[in-house]
Protein backbone atom coordinates (compact mmCIF):
# COMPACT_ATOMS: atom_id res chain seq x y z
CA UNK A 1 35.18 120.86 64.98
CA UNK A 2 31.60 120.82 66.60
CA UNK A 3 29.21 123.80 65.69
CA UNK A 4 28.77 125.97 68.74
CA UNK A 5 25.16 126.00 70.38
CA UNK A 6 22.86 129.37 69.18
CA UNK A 7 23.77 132.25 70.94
CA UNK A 8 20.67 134.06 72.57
CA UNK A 9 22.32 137.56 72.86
CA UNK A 10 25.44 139.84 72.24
CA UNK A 11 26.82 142.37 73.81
CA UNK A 12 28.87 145.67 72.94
CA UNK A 13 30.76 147.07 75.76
CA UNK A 14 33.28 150.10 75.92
CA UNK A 15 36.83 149.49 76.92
CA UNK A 16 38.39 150.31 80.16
CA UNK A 17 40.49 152.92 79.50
CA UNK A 18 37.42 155.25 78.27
CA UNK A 19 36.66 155.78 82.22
CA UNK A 20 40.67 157.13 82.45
CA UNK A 21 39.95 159.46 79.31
CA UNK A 22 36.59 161.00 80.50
CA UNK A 23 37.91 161.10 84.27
CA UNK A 24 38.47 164.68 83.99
CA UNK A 25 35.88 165.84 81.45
CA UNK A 26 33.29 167.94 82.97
CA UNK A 27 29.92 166.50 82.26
CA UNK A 28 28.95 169.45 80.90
CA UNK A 29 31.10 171.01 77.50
CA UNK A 30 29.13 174.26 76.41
CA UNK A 31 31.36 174.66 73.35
CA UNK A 32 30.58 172.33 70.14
CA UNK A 33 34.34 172.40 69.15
CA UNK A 34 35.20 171.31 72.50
CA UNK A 35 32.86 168.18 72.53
CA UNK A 36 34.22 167.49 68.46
CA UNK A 37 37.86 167.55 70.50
CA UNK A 38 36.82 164.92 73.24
CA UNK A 39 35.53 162.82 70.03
CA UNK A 40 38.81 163.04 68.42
CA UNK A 41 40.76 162.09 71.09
CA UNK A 42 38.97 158.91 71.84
CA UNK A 43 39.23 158.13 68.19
CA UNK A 44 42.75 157.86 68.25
CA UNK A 45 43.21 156.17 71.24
CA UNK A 46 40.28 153.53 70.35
CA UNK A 47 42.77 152.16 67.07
CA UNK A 48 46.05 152.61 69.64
CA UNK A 49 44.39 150.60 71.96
CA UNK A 50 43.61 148.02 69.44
CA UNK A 51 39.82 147.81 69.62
CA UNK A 52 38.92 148.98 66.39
CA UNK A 53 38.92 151.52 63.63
CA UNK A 54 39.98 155.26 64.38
CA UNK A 55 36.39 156.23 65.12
CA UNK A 56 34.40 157.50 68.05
CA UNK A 57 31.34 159.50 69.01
CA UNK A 58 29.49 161.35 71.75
CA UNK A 59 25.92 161.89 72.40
CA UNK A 60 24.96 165.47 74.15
CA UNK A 61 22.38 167.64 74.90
CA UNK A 62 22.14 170.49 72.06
CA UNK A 63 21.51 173.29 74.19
CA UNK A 64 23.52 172.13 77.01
CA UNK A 65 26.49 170.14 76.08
CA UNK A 66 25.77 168.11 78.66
CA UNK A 67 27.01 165.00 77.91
CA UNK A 68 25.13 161.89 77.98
CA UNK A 69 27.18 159.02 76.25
CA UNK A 70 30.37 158.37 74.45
CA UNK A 71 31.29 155.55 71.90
CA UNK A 72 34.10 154.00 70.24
CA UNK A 73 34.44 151.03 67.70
CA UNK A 74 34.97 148.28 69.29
CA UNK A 75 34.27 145.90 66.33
CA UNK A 76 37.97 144.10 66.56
CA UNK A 77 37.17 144.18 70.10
CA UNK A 78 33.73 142.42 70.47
CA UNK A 79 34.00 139.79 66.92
CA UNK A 80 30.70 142.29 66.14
CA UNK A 81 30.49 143.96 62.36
CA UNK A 82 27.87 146.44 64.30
CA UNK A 83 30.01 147.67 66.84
CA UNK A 84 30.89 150.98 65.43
CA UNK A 85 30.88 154.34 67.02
CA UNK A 86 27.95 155.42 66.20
CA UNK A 87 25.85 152.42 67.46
CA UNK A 88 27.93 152.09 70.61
CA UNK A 89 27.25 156.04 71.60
CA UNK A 90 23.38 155.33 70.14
CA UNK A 91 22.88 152.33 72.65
CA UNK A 92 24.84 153.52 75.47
CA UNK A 93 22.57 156.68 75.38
CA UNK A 94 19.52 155.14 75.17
CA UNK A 95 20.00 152.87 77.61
CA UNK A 96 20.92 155.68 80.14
CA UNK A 97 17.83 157.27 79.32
CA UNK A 98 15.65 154.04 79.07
CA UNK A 99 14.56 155.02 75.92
CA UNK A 100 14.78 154.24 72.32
CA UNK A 101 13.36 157.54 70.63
CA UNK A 102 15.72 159.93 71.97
CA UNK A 103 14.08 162.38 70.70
CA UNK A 104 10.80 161.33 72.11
CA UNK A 105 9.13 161.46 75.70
CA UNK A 106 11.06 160.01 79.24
CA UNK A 107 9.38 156.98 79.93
CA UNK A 108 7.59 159.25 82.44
CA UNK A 109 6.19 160.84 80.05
CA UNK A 110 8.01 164.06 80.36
CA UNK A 111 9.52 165.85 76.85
CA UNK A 112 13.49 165.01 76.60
CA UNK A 113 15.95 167.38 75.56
CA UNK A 114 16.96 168.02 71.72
CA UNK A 115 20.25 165.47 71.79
CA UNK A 116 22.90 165.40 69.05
CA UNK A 117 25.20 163.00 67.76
CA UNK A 118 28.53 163.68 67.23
CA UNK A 119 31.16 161.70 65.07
CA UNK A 120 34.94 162.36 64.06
CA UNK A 121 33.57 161.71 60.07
CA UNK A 122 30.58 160.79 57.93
CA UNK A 123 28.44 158.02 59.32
CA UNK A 124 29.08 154.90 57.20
CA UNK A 125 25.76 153.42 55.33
CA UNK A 126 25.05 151.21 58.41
CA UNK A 127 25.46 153.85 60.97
CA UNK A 128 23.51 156.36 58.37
CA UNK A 129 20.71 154.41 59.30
CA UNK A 130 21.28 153.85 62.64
CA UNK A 131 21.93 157.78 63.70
CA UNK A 132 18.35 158.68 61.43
CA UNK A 133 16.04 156.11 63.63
CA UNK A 134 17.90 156.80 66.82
CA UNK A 135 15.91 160.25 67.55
CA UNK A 136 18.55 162.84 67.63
CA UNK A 137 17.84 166.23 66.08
CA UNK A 138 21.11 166.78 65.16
CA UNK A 139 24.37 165.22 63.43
CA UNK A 140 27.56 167.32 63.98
CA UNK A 141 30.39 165.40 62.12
CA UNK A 142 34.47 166.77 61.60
CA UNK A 143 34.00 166.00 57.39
CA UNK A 144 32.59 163.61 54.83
CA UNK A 145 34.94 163.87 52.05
CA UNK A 146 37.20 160.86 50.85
CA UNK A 147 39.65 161.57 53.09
CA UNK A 148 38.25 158.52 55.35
CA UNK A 149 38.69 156.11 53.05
CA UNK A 150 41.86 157.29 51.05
CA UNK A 151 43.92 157.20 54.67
CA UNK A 152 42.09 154.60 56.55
CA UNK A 153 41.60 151.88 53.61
CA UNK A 154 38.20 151.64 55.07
CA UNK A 155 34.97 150.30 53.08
CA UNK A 156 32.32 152.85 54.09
CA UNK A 157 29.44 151.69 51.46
CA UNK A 158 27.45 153.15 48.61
CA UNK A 159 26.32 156.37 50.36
CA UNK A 160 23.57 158.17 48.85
CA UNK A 161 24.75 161.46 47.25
CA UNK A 162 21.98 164.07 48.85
CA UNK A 163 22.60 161.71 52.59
CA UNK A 164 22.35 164.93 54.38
CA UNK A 165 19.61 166.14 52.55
CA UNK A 166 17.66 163.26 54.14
CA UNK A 167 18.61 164.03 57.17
CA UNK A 168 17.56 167.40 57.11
CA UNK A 169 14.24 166.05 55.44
CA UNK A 170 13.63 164.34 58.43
CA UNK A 171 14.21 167.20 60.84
CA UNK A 172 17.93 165.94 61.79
CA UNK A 173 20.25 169.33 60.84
CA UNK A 174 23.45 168.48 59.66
CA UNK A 175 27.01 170.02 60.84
CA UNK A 176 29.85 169.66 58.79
CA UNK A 177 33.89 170.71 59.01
CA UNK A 178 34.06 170.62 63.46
CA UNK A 179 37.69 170.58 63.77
CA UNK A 180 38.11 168.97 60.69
CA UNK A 181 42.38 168.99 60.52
CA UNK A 182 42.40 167.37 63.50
CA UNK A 183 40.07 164.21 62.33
CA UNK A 184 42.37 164.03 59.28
CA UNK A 185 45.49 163.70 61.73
CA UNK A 186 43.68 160.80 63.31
CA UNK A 187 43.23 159.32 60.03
CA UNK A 188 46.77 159.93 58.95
CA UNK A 189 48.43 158.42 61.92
CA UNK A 190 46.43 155.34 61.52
CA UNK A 191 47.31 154.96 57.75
CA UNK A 192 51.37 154.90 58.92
CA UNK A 193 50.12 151.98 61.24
CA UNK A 194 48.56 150.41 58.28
CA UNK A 195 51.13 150.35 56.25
CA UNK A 196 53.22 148.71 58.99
CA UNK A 197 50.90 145.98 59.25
CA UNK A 198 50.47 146.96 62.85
CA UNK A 199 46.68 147.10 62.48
CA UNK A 200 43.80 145.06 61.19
CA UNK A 201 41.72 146.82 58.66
CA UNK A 202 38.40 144.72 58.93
CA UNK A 203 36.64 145.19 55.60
CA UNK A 204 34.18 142.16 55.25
CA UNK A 205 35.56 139.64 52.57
CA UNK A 206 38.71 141.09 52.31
CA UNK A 207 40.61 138.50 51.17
CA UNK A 208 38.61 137.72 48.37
């Protein structure tokens, strides 16, 4: 089998069906629990669709709601480890805005609105990172118990213990239980399809 040439670049890129799910979803959704209910829906249409894990996210103006990016996993999807939620919604956003502090100036110079980041359960230790250098000033997440991992079989890493703490340290405040049953539900549907082999759980090395 020949070794492929070096690739020069990757790409992540949001299914299809997201543009049926937001069609009628004003881009403006005042009410936090409302936005954590968009999130939750695209989670569990993201694993029924068969991109990736049950997980999706939203980027949106604090003060507004205004909404300025959505992602999904799409790491079954794409062949990419990094293509979670978190990272999808992170890039999308940023490269909306043509930035990559969003919580920094417009390239015009101009201050930027507060944005948060919004995610159907605890960032895993790769998104962790990726939510704290992306800019936003706030995390508003549906839970970060074990619940996750118990239902999903998902590897999530060796979080810290004070992870929000950190956040907060850094001026990122931290949101926690946003329609929390409902996550769960995702979670729990998923597991059934798990244990009917009718997903792929995509924990590296998991075979060995």
């Amino acid at each position: 089998m020949d070794f492929p040439p070096l690739s020069a670049s990757f790409t992540l890129t949001l299914p299809d069906w997201i543009r049926d799910e937001l069609a009628d979803v004003p881009d403006v959704i005042p009410d936090l629990h409302e936005r954590m209910a968009l999130v939750n829906r695209l989670a569990d249409r993201n694993w029924r669709e068969g991109n990736g894990g049950p997980f999706a996210a939203l980027i949106a103006e604090s003060d507004t709601g205004r909404i300025v990016s959505v992602g999904v996993n799409v790491v079954l999807a794409s062949n990419v480890s990094l293509g979670h939620a978190e990272v999808t919604a992170i890039g999308t956003a940023q490269a909306r805005l043509g930035v990559w502090d969003l919580g920094g100036s417009r390239p015009d110079g101009t201050p930027q609105p507060a944005h948060e980041l919004l995610v159907n359960w605890r960032p895993c230790v790769q998104c962790y990172g990726a939510a704290m250098w992306s800019g936003i000033r706030s995390l508003v997440i549906a839970g970060s118990g074990p619940e996750c991992e118990d239902l999903t079989t998902f590897d999530e890493g060796p979080m810290i213990e004070d992870w929000a703490a950190a956040f907060e340290a850094r001026g990122i405040r931290v949101t926690e239980g946003i329609r929390r049953d409902e996550a769960v539900d995702v979670f729990r549907a998923y597991r059934r399809a798990v244990d009917g082999d009718l997903v792929t759980v995509y924990n590296a090395r998991s075979g060995d």
